[in-house]
C-alpha atoms as a PDB file:
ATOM      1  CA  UNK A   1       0.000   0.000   0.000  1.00  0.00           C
ATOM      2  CA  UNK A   2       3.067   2.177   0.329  1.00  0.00           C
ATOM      3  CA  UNK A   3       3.432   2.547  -2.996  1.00  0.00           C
ATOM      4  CA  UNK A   4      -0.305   3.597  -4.024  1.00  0.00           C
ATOM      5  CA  UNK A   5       0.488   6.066  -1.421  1.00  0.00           C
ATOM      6  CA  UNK A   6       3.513   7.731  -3.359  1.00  0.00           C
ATOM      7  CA  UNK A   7       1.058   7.153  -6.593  1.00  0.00           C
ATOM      8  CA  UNK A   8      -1.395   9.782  -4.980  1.00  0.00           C
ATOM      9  CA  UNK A   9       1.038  12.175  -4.600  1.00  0.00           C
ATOM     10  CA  UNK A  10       1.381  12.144  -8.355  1.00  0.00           C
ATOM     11  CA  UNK A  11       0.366  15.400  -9.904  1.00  0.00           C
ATOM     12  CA  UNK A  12      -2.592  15.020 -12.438  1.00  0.00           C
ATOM     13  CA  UNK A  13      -1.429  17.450 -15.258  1.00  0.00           C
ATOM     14  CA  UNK A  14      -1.743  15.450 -18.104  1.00  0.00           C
ATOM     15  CA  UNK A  15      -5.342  13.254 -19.423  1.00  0.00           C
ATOM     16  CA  UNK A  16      -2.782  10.036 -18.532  1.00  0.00           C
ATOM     17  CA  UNK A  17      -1.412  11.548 -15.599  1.00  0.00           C
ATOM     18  CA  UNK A  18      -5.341  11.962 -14.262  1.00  0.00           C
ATOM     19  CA  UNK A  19      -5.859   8.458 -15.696  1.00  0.00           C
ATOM     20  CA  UNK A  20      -3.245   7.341 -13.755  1.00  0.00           C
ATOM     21  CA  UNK A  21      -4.513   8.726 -10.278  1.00  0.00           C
ATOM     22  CA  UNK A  22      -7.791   7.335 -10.575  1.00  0.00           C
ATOM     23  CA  UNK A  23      -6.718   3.674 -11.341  1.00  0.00           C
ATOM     24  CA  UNK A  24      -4.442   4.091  -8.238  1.00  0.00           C
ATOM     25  CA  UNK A  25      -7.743   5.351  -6.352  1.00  0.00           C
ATOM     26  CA  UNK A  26      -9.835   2.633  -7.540  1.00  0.00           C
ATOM     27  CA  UNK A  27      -6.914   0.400  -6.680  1.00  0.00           C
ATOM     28  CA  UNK A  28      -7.383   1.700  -2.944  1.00  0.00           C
ATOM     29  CA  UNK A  29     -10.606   0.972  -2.728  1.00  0.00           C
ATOM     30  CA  UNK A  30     -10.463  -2.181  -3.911  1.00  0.00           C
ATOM     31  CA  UNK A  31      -7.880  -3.214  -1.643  1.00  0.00           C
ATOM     32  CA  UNK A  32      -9.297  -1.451   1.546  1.00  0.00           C
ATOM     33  CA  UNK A  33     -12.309  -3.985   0.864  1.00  0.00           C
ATOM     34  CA  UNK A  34      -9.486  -6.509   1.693  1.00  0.00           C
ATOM     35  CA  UNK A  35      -8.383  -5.160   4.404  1.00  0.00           C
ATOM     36  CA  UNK A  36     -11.520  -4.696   5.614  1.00  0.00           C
ATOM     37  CA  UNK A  37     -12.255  -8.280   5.358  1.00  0.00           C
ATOM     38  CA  UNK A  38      -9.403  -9.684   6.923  1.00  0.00           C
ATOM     39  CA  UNK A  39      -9.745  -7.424  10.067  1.00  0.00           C
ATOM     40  CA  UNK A  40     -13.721  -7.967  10.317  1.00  0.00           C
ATOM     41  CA  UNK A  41     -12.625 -11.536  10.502  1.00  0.00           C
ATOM     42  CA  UNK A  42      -9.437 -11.117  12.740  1.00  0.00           C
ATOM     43  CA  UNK A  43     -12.429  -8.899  15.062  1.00  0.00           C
ATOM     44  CA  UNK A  44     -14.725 -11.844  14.650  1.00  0.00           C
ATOM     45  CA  UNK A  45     -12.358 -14.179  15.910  1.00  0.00           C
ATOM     46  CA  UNK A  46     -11.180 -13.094  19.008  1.00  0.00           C
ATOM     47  CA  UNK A  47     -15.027 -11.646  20.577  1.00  0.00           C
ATOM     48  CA  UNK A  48     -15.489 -15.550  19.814  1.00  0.00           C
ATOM     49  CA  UNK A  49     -12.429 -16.470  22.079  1.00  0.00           C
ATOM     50  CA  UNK A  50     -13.531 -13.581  24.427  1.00  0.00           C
ATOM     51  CA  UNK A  51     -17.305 -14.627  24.800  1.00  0.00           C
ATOM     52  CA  UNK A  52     -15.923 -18.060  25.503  1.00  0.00           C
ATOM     53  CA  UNK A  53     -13.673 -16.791  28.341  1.00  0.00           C
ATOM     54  CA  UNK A  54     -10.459 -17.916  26.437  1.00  0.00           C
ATOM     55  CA  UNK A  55      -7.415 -16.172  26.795  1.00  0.00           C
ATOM     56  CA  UNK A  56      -6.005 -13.947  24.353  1.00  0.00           C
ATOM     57  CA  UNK A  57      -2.767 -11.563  24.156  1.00  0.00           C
ATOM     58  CA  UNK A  58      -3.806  -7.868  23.817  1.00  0.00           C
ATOM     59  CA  UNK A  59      -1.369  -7.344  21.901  1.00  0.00           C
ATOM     60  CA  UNK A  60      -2.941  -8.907  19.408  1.00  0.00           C
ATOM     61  CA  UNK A  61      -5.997  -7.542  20.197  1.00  0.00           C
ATOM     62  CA  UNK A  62      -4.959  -4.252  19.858  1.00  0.00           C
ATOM     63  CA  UNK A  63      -3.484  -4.811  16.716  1.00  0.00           C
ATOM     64  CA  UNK A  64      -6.593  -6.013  15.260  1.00  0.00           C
ATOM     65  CA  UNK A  65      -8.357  -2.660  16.857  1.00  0.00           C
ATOM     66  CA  UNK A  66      -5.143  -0.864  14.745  1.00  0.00           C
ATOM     67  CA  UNK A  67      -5.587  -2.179  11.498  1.00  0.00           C
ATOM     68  CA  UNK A  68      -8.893  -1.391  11.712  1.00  0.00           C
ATOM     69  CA  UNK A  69      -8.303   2.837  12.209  1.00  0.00           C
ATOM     70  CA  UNK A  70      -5.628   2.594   9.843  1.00  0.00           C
ATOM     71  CA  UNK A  71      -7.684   0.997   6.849  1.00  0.00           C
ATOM     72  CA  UNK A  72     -10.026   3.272   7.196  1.00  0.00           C
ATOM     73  CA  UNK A  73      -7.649   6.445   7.377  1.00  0.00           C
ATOM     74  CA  UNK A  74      -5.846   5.382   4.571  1.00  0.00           C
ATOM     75  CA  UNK A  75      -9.552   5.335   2.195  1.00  0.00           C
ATOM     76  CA  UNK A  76     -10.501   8.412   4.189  1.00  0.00           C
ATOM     77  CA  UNK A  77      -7.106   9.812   2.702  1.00  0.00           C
ATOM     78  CA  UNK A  78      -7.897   8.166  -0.824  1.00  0.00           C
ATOM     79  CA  UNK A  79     -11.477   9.754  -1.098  1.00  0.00           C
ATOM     80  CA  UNK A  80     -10.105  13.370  -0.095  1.00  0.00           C
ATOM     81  CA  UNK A  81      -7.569  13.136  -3.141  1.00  0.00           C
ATOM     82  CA  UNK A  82      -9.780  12.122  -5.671  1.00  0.00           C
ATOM     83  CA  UNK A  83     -12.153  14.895  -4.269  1.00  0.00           C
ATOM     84  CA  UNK A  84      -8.982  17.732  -4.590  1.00  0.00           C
ATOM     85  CA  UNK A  85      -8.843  16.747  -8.116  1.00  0.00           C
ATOM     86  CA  UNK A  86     -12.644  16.925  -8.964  1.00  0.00           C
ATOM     87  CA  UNK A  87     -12.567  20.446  -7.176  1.00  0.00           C
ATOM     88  CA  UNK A  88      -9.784  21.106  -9.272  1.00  0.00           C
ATOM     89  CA  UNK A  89     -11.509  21.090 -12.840  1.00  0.00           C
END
C-alpha cells in the first residue's frame, strides 16, 4: 500500500497523468475492501475467544483494533484526493 500512497502524490497534469490517479484510487478501494475483510474476521475471531472466556494476548488484540483505524484512514485519505482533483476542474 506504500506505494499507491507515493502514486497519490502524483500530480494530475496530463489526461494520462489523471488516468493514472484514478486507477491508483480505484486500486485503494479495492484493496481497503481486503483489508476490511481480513480485520472484520481477525475482530470476529477473538469476541469468539472472548465470549468463551479464552485467553487472548492484547497485543494482538490491539493490533486487530489498529488495522482497523488505519484501513479506514488510509480510504478516508484516498477519497479526499480524488475529491482535490474533482474540485480542481
Amino acid at each position: 500500500m506504500q506505494g499507491l500512497t507515493e502514486d497519490l502524490k502524483r500530480p494530475p497534469d496530463t489526461l494520462e497523468d489523471l488516468k493514472f490517479v484514478l486507477r491508483v484510487i480505484a486500486d485503494i478501494r479495492d484493496k481497503s475492501l481486503e483489508v476490511e475483510l481480513r480485520y472484520t474476521d481477525l475482530q470476529e475471531r477473538y469476541r469468539t475467544l472472548l465470549m468463551y472466556d479464552i485467553e487472548v494476548r492484547q497485543l494482538g488484540l490491539m493490533e486487530c483494533e489498529g488495522m482497523e483505524k488505519w484501513g479506514r484512514g488510509y480510504l478516508r485519505h484516498c477519497q479526499r484526493v480524488g475529491q482535490k482533483m474533482f474540485n480542481m476542474g
